[in-house]
N, C-alpha and C. Protein backbone atom coordinates (compact mmCIF):
# COMPACT_ATOMS: atom_id res chain seq x y z
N UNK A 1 23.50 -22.26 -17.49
CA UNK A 1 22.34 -21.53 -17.04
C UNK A 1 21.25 -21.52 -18.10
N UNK A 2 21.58 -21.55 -19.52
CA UNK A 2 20.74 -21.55 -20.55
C UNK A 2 19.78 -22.58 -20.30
N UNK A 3 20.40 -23.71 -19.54
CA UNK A 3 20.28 -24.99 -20.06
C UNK A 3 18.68 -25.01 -18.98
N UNK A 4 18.74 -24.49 -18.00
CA UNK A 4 18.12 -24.45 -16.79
C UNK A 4 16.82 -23.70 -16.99
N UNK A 5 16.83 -22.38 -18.12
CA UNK A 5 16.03 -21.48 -18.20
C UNK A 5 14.95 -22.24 -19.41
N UNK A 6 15.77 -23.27 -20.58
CA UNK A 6 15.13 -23.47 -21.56
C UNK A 6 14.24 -24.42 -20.96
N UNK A 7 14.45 -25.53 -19.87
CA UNK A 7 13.65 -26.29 -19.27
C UNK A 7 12.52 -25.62 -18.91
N UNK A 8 12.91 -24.96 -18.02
CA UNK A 8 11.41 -23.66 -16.78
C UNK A 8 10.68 -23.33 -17.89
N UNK A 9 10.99 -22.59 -19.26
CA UNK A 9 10.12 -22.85 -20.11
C UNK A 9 9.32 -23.76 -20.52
N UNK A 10 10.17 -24.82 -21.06
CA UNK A 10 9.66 -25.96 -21.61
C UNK A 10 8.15 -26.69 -20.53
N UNK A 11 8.87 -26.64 -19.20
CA UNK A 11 7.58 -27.01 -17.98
C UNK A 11 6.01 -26.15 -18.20
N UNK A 12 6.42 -24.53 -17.97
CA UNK A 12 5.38 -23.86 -18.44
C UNK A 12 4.73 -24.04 -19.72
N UNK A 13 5.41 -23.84 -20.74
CA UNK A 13 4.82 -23.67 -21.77
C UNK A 13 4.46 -24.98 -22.51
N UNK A 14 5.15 -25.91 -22.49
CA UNK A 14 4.74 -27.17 -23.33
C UNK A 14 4.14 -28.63 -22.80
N UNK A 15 4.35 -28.41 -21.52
CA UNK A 15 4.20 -29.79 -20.58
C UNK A 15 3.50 -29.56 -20.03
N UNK A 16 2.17 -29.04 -19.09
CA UNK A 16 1.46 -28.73 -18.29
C UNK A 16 0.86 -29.34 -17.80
N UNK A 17 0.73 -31.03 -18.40
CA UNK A 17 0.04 -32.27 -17.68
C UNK A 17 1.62 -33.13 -17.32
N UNK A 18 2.68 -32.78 -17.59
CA UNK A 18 3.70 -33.67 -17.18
C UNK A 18 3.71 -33.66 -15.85
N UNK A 19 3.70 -35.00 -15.21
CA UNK A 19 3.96 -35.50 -13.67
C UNK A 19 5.26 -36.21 -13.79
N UNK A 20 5.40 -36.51 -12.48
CA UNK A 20 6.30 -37.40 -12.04
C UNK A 20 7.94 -37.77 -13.14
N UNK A 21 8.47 -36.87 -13.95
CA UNK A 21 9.31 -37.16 -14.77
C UNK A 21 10.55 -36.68 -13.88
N UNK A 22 11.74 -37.36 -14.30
CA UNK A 22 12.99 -36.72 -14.38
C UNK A 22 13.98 -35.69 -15.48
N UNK A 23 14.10 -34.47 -15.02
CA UNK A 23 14.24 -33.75 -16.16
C UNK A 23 16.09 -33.70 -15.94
N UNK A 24 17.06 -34.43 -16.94
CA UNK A 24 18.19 -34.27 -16.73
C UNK A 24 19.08 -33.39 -17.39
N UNK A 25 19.84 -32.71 -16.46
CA UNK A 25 20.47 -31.88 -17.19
C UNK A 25 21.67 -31.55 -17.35
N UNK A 26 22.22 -32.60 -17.73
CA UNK A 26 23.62 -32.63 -17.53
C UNK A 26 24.65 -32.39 -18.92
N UNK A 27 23.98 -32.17 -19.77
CA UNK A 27 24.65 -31.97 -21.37
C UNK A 27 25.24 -33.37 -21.82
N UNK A 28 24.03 -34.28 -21.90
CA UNK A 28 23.82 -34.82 -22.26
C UNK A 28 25.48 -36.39 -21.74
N UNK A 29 25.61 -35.96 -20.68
CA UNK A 29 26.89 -37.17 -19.73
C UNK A 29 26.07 -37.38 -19.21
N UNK A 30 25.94 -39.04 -19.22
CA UNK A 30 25.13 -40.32 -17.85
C UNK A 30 26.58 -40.54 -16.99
N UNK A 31 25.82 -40.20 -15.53
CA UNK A 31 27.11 -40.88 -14.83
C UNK A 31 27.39 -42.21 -14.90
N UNK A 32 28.67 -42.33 -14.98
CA UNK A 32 28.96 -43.92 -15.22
C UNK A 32 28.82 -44.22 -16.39
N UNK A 33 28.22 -43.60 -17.80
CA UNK A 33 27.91 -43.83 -18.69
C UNK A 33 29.09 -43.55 -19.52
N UNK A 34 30.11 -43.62 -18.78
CA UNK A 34 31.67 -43.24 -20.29
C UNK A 34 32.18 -44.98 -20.83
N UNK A 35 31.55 -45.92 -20.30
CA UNK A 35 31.92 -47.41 -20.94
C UNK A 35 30.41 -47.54 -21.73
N UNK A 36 30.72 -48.35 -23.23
CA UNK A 36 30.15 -48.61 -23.72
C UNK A 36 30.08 -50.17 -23.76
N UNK A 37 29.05 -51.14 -23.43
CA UNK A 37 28.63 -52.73 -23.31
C UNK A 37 29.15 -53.20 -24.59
N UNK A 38 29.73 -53.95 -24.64
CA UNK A 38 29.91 -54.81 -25.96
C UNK A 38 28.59 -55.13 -26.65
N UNK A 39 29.30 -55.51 -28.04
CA UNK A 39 27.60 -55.74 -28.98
C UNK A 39 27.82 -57.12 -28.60
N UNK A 40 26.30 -57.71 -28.26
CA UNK A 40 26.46 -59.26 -28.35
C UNK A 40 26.80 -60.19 -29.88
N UNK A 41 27.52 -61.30 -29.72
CA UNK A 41 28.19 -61.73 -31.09
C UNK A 41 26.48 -62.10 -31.88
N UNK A 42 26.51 -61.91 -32.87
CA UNK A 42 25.53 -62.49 -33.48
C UNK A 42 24.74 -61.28 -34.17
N UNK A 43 25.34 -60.01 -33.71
CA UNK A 43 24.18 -58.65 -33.66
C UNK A 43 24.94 -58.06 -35.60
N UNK A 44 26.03 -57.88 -35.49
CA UNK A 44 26.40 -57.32 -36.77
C UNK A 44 27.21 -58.49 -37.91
């Protein structure tokens, strides 16, 4: 719920020209995002 209230702030008070964004709020989990891509060979 924190997480929800600090946004509604954040909209009012700091963003007031922000359009069209996605505000996510999921603590910080992408769905589908628990596999990580291999590094391509050549990178390290």
């Amino acid at each position: 719920m924190d997480d929800i209230i600090k946004a509604v702030f954040f909209l009012i008070r700091d963003a007031p020209f922000m359009t069209g964004a996605v505000i996510r709020l999921d603590g910080g989990y992408a769905l589908g995002g628990e596999t990580v891509p291999p590094i391509p060979r050549g990178v390290l």
